[in-house]
C-alpha atoms as a PDB file:
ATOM      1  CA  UNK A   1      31.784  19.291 -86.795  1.00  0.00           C
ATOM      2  CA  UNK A   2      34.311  18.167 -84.121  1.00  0.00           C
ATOM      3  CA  UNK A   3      34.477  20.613 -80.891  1.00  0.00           C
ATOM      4  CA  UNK A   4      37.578  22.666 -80.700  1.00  0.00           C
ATOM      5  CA  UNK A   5      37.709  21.879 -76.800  1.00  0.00           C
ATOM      6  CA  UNK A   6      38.002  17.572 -76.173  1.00  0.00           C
ATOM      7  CA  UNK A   7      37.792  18.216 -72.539  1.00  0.00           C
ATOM      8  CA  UNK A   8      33.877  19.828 -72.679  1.00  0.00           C
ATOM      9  CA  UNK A   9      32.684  16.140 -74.351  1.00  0.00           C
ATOM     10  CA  UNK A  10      33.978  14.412 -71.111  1.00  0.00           C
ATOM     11  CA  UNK A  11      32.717  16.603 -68.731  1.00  0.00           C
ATOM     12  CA  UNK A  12      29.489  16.423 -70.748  1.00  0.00           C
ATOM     13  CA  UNK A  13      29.672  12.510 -70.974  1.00  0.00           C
ATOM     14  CA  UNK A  14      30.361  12.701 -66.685  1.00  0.00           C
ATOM     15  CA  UNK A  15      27.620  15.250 -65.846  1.00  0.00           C
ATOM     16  CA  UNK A  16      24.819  12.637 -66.227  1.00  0.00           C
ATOM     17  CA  UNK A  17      25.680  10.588 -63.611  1.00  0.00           C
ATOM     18  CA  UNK A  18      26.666  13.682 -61.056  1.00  0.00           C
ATOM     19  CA  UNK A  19      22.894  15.126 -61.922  1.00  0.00           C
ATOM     20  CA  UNK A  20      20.623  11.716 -61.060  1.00  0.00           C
ATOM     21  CA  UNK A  21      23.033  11.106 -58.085  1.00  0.00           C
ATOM     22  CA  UNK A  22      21.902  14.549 -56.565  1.00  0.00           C
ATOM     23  CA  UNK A  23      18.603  13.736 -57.454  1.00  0.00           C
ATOM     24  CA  UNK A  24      18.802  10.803 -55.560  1.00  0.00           C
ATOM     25  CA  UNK A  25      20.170  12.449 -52.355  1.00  0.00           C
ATOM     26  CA  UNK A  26      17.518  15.055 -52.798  1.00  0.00           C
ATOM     27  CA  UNK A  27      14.866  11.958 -53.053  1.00  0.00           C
ATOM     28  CA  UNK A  28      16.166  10.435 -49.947  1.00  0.00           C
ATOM     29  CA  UNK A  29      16.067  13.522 -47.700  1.00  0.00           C
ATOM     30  CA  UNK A  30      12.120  14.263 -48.236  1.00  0.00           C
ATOM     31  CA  UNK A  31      11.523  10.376 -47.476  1.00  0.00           C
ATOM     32  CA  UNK A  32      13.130  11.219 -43.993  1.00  0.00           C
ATOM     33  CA  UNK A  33      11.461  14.241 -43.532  1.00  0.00           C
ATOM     34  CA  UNK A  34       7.868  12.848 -44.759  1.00  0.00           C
ATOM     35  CA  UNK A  35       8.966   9.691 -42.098  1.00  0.00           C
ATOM     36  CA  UNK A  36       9.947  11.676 -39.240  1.00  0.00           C
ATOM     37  CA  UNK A  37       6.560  13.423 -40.003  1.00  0.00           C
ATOM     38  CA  UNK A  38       4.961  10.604 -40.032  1.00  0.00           C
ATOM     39  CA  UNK A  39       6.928   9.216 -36.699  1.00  0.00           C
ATOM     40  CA  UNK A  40       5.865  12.542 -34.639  1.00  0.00           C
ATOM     41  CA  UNK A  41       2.338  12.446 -35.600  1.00  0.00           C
ATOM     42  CA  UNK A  42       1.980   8.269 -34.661  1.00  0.00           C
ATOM     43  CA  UNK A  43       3.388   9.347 -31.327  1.00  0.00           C
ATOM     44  CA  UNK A  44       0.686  12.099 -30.759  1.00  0.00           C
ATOM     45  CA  UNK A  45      -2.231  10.063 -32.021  1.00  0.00           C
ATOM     46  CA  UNK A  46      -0.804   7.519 -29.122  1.00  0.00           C
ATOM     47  CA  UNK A  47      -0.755   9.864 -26.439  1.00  0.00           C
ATOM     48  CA  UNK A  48      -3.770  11.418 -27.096  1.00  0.00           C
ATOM     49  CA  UNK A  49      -7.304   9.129 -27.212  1.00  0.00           C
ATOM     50  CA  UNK A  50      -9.235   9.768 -30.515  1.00  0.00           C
ATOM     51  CA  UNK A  51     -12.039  12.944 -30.073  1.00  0.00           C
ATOM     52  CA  UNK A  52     -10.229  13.744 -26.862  1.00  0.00           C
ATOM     53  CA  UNK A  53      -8.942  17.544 -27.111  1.00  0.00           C
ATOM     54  CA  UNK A  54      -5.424  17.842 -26.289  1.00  0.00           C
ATOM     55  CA  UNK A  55      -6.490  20.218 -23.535  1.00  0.00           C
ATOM     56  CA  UNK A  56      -8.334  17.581 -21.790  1.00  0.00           C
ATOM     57  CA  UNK A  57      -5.584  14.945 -22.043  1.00  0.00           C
ATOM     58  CA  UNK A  58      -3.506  17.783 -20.514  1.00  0.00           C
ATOM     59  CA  UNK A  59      -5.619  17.661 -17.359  1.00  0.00           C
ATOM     60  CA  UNK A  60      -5.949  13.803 -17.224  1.00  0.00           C
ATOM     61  CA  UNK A  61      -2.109  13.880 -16.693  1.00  0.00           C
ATOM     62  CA  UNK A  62      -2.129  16.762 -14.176  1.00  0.00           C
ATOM     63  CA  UNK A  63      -5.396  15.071 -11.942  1.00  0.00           C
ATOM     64  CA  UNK A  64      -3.773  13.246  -8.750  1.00  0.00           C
ATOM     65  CA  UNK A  65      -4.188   9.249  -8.575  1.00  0.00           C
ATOM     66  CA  UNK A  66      -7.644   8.755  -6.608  1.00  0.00           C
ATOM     67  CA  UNK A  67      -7.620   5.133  -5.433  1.00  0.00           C
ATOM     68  CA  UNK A  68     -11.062   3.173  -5.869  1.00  0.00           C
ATOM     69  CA  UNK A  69     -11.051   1.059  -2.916  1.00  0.00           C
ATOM     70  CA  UNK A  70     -11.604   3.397   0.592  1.00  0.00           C
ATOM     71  CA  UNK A  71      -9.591   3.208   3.045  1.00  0.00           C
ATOM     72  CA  UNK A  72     -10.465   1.044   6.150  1.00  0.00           C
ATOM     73  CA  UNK A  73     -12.719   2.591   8.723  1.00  0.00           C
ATOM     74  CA  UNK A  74     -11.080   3.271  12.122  1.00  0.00           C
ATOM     75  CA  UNK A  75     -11.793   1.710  14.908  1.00  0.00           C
ATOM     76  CA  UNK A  76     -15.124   2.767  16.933  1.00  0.00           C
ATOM     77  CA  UNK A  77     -14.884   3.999  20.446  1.00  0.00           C
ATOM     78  CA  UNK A  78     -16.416   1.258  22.818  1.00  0.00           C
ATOM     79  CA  UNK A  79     -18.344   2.948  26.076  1.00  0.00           C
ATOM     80  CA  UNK A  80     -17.164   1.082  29.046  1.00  0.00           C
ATOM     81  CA  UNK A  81     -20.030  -1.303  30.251  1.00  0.00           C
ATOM     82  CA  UNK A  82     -19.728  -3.349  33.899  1.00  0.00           C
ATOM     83  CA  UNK A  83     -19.261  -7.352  32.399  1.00  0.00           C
ATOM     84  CA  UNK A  84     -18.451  -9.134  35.204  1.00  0.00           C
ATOM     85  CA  UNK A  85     -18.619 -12.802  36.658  1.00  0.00           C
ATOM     86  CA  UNK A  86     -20.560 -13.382  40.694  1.00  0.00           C
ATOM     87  CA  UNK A  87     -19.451 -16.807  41.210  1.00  0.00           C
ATOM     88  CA  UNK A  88     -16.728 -17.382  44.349  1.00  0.00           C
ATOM     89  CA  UNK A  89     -13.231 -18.123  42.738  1.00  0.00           C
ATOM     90  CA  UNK A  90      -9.661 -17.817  43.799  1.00  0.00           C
ATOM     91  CA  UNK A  91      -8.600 -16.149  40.913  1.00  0.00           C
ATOM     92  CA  UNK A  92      -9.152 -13.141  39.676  1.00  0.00           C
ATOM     93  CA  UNK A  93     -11.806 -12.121  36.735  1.00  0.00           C
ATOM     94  CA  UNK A  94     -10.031 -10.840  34.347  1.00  0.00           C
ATOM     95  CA  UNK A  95     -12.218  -8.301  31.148  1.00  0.00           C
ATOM     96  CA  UNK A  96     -10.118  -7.252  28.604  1.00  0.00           C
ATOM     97  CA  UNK A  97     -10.966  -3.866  26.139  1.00  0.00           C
ATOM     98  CA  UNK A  98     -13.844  -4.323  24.044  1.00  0.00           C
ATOM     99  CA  UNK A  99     -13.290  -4.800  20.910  1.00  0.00           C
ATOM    100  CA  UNK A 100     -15.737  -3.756  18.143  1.00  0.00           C
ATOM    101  CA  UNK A 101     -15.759  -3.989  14.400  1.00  0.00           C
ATOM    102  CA  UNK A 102     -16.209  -1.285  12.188  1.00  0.00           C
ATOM    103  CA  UNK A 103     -17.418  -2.581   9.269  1.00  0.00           C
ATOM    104  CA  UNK A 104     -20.019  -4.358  11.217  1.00  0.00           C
ATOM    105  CA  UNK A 105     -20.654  -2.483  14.711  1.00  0.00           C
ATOM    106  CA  UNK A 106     -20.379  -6.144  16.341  1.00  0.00           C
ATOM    107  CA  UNK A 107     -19.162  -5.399  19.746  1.00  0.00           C
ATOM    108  CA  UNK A 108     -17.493  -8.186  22.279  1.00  0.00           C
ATOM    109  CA  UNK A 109     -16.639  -8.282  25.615  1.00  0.00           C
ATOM    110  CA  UNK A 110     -14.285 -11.069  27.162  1.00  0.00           C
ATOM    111  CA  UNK A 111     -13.587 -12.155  30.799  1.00  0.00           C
ATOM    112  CA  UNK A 112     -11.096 -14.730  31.857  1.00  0.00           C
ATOM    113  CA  UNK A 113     -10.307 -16.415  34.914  1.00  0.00           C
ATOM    114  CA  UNK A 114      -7.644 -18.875  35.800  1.00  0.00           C
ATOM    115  CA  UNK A 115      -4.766 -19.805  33.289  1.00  0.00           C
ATOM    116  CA  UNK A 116      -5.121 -22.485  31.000  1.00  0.00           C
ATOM    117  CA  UNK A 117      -2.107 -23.652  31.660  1.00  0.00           C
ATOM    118  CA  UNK A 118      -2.341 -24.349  35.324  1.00  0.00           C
ATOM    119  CA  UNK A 119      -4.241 -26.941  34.749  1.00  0.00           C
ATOM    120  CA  UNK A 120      -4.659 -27.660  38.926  1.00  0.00           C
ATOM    121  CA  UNK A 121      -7.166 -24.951  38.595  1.00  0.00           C
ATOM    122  CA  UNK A 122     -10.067 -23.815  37.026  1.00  0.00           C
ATOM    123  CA  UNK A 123     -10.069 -22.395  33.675  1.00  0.00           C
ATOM    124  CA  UNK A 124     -12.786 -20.028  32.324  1.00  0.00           C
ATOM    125  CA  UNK A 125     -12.958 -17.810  28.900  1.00  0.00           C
ATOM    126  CA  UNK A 126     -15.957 -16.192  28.133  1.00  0.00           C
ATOM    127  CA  UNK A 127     -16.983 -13.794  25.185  1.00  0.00           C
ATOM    128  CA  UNK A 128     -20.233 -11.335  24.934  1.00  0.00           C
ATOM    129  CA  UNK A 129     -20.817 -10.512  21.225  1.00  0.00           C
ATOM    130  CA  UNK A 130     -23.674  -7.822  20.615  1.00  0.00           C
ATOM    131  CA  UNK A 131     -24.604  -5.938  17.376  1.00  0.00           C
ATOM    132  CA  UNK A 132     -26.221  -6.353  14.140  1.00  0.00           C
ATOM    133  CA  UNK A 133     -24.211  -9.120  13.297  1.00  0.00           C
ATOM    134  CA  UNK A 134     -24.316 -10.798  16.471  1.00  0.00           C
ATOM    135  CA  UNK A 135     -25.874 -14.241  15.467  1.00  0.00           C
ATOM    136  CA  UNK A 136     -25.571 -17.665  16.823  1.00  0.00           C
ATOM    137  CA  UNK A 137     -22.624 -19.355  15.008  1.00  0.00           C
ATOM    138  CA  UNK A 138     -23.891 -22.349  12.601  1.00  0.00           C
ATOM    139  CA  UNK A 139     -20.776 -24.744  13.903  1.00  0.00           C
ATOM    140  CA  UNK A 140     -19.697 -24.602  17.713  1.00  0.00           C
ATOM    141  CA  UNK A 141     -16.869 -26.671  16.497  1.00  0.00           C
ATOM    142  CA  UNK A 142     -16.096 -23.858  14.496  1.00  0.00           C
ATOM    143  CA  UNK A 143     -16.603 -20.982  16.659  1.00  0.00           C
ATOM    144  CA  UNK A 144     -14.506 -22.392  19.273  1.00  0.00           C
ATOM    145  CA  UNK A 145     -11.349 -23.682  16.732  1.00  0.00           C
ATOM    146  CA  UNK A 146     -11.910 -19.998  16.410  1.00  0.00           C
ATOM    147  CA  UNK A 147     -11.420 -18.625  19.308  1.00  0.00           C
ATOM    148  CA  UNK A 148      -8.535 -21.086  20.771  1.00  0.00           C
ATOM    149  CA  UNK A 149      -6.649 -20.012  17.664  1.00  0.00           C
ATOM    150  CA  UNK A 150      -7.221 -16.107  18.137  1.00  0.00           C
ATOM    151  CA  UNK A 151      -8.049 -15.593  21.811  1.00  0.00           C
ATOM    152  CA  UNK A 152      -5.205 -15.763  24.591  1.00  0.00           C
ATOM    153  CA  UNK A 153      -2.778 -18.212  24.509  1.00  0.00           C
ATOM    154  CA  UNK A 154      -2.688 -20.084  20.928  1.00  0.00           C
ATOM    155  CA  UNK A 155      -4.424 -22.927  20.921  1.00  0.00           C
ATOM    156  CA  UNK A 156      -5.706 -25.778  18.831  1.00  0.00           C
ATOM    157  CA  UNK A 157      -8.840 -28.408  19.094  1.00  0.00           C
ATOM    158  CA  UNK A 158      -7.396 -31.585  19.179  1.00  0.00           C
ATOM    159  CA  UNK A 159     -10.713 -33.593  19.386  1.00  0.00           C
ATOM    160  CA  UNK A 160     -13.891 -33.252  20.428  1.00  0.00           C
ATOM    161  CA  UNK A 161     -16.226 -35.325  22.741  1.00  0.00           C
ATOM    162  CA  UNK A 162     -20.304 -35.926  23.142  1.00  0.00           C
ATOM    163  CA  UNK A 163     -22.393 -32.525  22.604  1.00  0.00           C
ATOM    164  CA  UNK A 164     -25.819 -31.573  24.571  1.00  0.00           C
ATOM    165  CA  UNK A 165     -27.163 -28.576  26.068  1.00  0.00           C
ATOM    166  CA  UNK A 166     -27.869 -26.958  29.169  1.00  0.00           C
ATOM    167  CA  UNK A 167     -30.575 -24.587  30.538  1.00  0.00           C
ATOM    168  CA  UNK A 168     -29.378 -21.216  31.802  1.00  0.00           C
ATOM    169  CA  UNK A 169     -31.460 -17.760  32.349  1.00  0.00           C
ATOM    170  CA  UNK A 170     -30.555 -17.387  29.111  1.00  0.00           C
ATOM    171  CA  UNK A 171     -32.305 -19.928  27.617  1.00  0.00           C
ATOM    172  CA  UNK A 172     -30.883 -23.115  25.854  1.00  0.00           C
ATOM    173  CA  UNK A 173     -27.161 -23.091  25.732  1.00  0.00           C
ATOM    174  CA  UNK A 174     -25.431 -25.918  23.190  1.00  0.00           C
ATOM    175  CA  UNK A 175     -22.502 -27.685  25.065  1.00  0.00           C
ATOM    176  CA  UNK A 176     -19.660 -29.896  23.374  1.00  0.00           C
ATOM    177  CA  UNK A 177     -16.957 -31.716  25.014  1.00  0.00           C
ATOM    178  CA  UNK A 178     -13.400 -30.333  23.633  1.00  0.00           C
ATOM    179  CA  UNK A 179      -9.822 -31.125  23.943  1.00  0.00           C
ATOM    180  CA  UNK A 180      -7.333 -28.004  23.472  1.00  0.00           C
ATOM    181  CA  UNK A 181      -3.910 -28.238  23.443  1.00  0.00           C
ATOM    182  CA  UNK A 182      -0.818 -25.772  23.386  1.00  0.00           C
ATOM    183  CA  UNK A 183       2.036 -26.443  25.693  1.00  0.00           C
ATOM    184  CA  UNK A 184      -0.824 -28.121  27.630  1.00  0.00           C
ATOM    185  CA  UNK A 185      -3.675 -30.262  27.283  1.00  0.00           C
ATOM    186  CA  UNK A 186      -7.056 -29.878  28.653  1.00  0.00           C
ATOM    187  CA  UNK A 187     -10.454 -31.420  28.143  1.00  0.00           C
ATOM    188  CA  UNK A 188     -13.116 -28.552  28.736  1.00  0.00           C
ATOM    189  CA  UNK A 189     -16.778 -27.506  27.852  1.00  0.00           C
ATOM    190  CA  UNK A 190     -17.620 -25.344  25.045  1.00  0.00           C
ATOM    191  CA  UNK A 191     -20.623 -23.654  25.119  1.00  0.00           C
ATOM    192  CA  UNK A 192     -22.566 -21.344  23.049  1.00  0.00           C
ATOM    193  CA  UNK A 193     -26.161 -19.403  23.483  1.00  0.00           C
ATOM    194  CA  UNK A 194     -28.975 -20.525  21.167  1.00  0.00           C
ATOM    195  CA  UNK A 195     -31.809 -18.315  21.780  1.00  0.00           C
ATOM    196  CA  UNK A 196     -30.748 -14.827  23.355  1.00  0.00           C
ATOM    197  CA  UNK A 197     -31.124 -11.515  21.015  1.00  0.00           C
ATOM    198  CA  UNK A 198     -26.990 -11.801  21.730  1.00  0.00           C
ATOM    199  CA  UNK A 199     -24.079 -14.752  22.000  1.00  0.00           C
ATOM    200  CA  UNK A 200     -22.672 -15.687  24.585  1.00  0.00           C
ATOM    201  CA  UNK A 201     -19.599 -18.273  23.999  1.00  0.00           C
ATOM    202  CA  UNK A 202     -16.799 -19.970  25.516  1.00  0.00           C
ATOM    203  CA  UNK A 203     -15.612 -22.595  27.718  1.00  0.00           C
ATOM    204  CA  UNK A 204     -14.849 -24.194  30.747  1.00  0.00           C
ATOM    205  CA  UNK A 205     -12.035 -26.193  32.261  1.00  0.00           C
ATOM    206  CA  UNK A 206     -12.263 -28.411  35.002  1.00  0.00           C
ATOM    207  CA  UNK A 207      -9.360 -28.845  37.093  1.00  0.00           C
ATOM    208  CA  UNK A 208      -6.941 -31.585  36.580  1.00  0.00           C
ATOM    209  CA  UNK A 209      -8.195 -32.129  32.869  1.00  0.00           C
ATOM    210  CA  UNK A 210     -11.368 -33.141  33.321  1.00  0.00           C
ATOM    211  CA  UNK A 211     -14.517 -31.762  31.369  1.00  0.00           C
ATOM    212  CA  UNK A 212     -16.455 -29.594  33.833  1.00  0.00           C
ATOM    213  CA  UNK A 213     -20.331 -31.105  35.157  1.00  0.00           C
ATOM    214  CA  UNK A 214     -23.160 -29.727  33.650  1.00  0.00           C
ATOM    215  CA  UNK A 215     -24.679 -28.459  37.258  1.00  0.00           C
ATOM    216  CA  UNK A 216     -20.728 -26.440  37.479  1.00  0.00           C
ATOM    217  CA  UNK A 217     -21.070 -24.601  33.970  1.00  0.00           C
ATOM    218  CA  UNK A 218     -24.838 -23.718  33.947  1.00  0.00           C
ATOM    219  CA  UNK A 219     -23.550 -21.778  37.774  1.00  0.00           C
ATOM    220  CA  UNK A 220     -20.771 -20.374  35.622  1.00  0.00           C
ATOM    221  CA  UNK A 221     -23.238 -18.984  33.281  1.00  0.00           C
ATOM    222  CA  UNK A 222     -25.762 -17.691  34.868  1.00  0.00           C
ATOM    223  CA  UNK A 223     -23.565 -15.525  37.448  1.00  0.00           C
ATOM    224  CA  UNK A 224     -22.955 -14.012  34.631  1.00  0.00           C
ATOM    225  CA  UNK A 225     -23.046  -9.740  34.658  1.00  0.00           C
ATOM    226  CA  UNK A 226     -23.708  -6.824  32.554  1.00  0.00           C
ATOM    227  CA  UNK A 227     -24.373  -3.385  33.392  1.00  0.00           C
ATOM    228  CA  UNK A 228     -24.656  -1.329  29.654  1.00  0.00           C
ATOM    229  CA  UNK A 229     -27.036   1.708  30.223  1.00  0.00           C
ATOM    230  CA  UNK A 230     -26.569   1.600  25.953  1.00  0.00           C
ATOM    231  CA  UNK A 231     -27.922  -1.757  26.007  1.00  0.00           C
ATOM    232  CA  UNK A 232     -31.177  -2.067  28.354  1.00  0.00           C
ATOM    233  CA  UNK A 233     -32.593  -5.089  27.152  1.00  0.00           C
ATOM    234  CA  UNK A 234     -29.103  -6.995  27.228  1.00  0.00           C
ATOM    235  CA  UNK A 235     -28.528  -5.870  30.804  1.00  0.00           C
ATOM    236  CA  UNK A 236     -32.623  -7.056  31.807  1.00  0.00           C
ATOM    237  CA  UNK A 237     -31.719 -10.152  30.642  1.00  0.00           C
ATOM    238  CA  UNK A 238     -28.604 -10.189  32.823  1.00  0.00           C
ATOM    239  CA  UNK A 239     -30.407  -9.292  35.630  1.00  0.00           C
ATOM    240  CA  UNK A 240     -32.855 -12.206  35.172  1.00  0.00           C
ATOM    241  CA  UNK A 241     -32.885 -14.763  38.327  1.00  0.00           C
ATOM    242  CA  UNK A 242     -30.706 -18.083  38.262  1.00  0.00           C
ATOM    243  CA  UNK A 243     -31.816 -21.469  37.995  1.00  0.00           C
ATOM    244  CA  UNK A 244     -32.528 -23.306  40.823  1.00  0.00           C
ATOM    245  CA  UNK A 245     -29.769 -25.477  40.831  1.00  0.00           C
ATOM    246  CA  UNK A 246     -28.526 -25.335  44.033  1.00  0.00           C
ATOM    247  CA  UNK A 247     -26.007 -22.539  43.069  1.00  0.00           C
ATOM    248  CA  UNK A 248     -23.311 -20.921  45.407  1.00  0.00           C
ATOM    249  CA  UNK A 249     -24.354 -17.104  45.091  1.00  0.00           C
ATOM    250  CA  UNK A 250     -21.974 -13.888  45.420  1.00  0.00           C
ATOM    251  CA  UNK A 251     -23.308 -10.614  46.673  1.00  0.00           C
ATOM    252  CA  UNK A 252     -20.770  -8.247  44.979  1.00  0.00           C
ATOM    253  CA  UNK A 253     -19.918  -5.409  47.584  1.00  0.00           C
ATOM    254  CA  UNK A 254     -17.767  -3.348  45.095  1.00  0.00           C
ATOM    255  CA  UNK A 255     -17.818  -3.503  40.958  1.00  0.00           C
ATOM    256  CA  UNK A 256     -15.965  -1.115  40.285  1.00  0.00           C
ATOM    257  CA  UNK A 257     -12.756  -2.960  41.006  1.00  0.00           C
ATOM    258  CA  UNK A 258     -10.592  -2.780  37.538  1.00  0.00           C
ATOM    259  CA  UNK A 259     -10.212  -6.648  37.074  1.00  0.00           C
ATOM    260  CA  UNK A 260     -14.324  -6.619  36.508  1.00  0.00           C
ATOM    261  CA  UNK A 261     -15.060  -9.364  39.094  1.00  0.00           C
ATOM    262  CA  UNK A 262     -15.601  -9.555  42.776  1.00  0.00           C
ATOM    263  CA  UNK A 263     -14.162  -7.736  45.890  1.00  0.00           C
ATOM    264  CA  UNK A 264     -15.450  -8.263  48.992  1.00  0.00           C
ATOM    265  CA  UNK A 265     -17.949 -10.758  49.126  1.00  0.00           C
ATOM    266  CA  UNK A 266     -19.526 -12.977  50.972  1.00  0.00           C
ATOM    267  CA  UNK A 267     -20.893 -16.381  49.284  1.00  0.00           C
ATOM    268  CA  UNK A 268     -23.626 -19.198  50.753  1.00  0.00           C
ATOM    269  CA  UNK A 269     -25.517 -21.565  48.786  1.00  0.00           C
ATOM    270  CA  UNK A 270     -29.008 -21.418  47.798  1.00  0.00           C
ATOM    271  CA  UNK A 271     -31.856 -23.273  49.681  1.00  0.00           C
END
């Protein structure tokens, strides 16, 4: 039986394809939604550590940065202490601030006298280091390429000469015949303490570039002063008598002068 209406068998014949097509769309649009779903919940399992409530990952993110490392200690306070040097001079002694580490508790003391760089003169640099970490250095070399680099005017050990040691009130002192250089060049004597409960270290420069006599440096050391009402036993040993080495001896009528070494005084040599 034919239809009375030919136009209903070609929308019939066209519907087909209209219905899968809007299946299709239909099809498509849950995919999105199920892989926006999917998106969203990858990006919270990220953020948030597996069997970690979200309530404690809220309060990792609000918690201030705590570094791990502390920060550096500041420096201690030093009390003043009386290190000074009784030997006749033309220049000046010279103490500069303690200096004291606080890590450590080490504490030095320097004195100077002269310049290095005048070489006409005398030229003295001597550093007091007390504390729990105050132990004889295992190189003198060392120590003293140290120091030149670090203390006063930059210097550098250009080479070094014969070693030996000396006897002071402090007991054996190791000796070693260096050259430092800077804008000038002087051959001196470094010395370090072997067998006090503290080191004593440093050196000595001759006039005119020559390496100071043995005699001249164990003087040097054992005029040597310290007044530390903190530090009894350092200041006893101090206070111990000179060698008899025919020394020139200072009687100090003032110490409390600010440069640390003598005012008036009157010197004569030892019998």
């Amino acid at each position: 039986m034919q239809s009375d209406h030919p136009s209903g068998a070609a929308n019939a014949a066209t519907g087909a394809p209209e219905g899968r097509r809007t299946l299709s769309l239909v099809g498509l649009g849950l995919r999105l939604v199920v892989a926006s779903a999917m998106i969203a919940a990858l990006c919270l399992y990220a953020r948030k550590p597996p069997g970690v409530p979200q309530q404690a990952v809220a309060d990792q993110i609000a918690t201030p940065f705590v570094p791990t490392t502390p920060a550096p200690k500041a420096p201690l306070a030093a009390t003043p202490v009386r290190f000074g040097l009784a030997e006749p001079g033309l220049d000046p002694v010279r103490v500069a601030a303690a200096r004291i580490d606080p890590a450590t508790g080490l504490r030095e003391d320097a004195l100077a006298r002269g310049a290095f760089e005048a070489i006409e003169a005398l030229a003295l640099r001597v550093t007091l280091a007390r504390g729990n970490a105050a132990r004889p250095a295992p190189s003198l070399f060392i120590l003293l390429a140290r120091r030149a680099a670090t203390d006063g005017p930059a210097l550098a050990v250009i080479r070094t000469g014969p070693g030996g040691r000396i006897v002071t009130k402090f007991g054996a002192v190791e000796t070693l015949e260096v050259t430092l250089g800077g804008t000038t060049r002087r051959t001196c004597t470094g010395f370090l303490s072997r067998e006090s409960a503290f080191q004593l270290d440093g050196w000595l420069c001759a006039p005119l570039g020559h390496p100071p006599e043995a005699q001249t440096l164990g003087c040097m050391i054992d005029a040597l002063s310290l007044d530390d009402r903190a530090d009894p036993d350092a200041t006893a040993a101090f206070l111990a008598p000179r060698m008899d080495r025919g020394c020139s001896v200072t009687t100090v009528a003032d110490a409390t002068e600010p440069t640390g070494s003598i005012g008036r005084r009157r010197a004569h040599t030892k019998k």
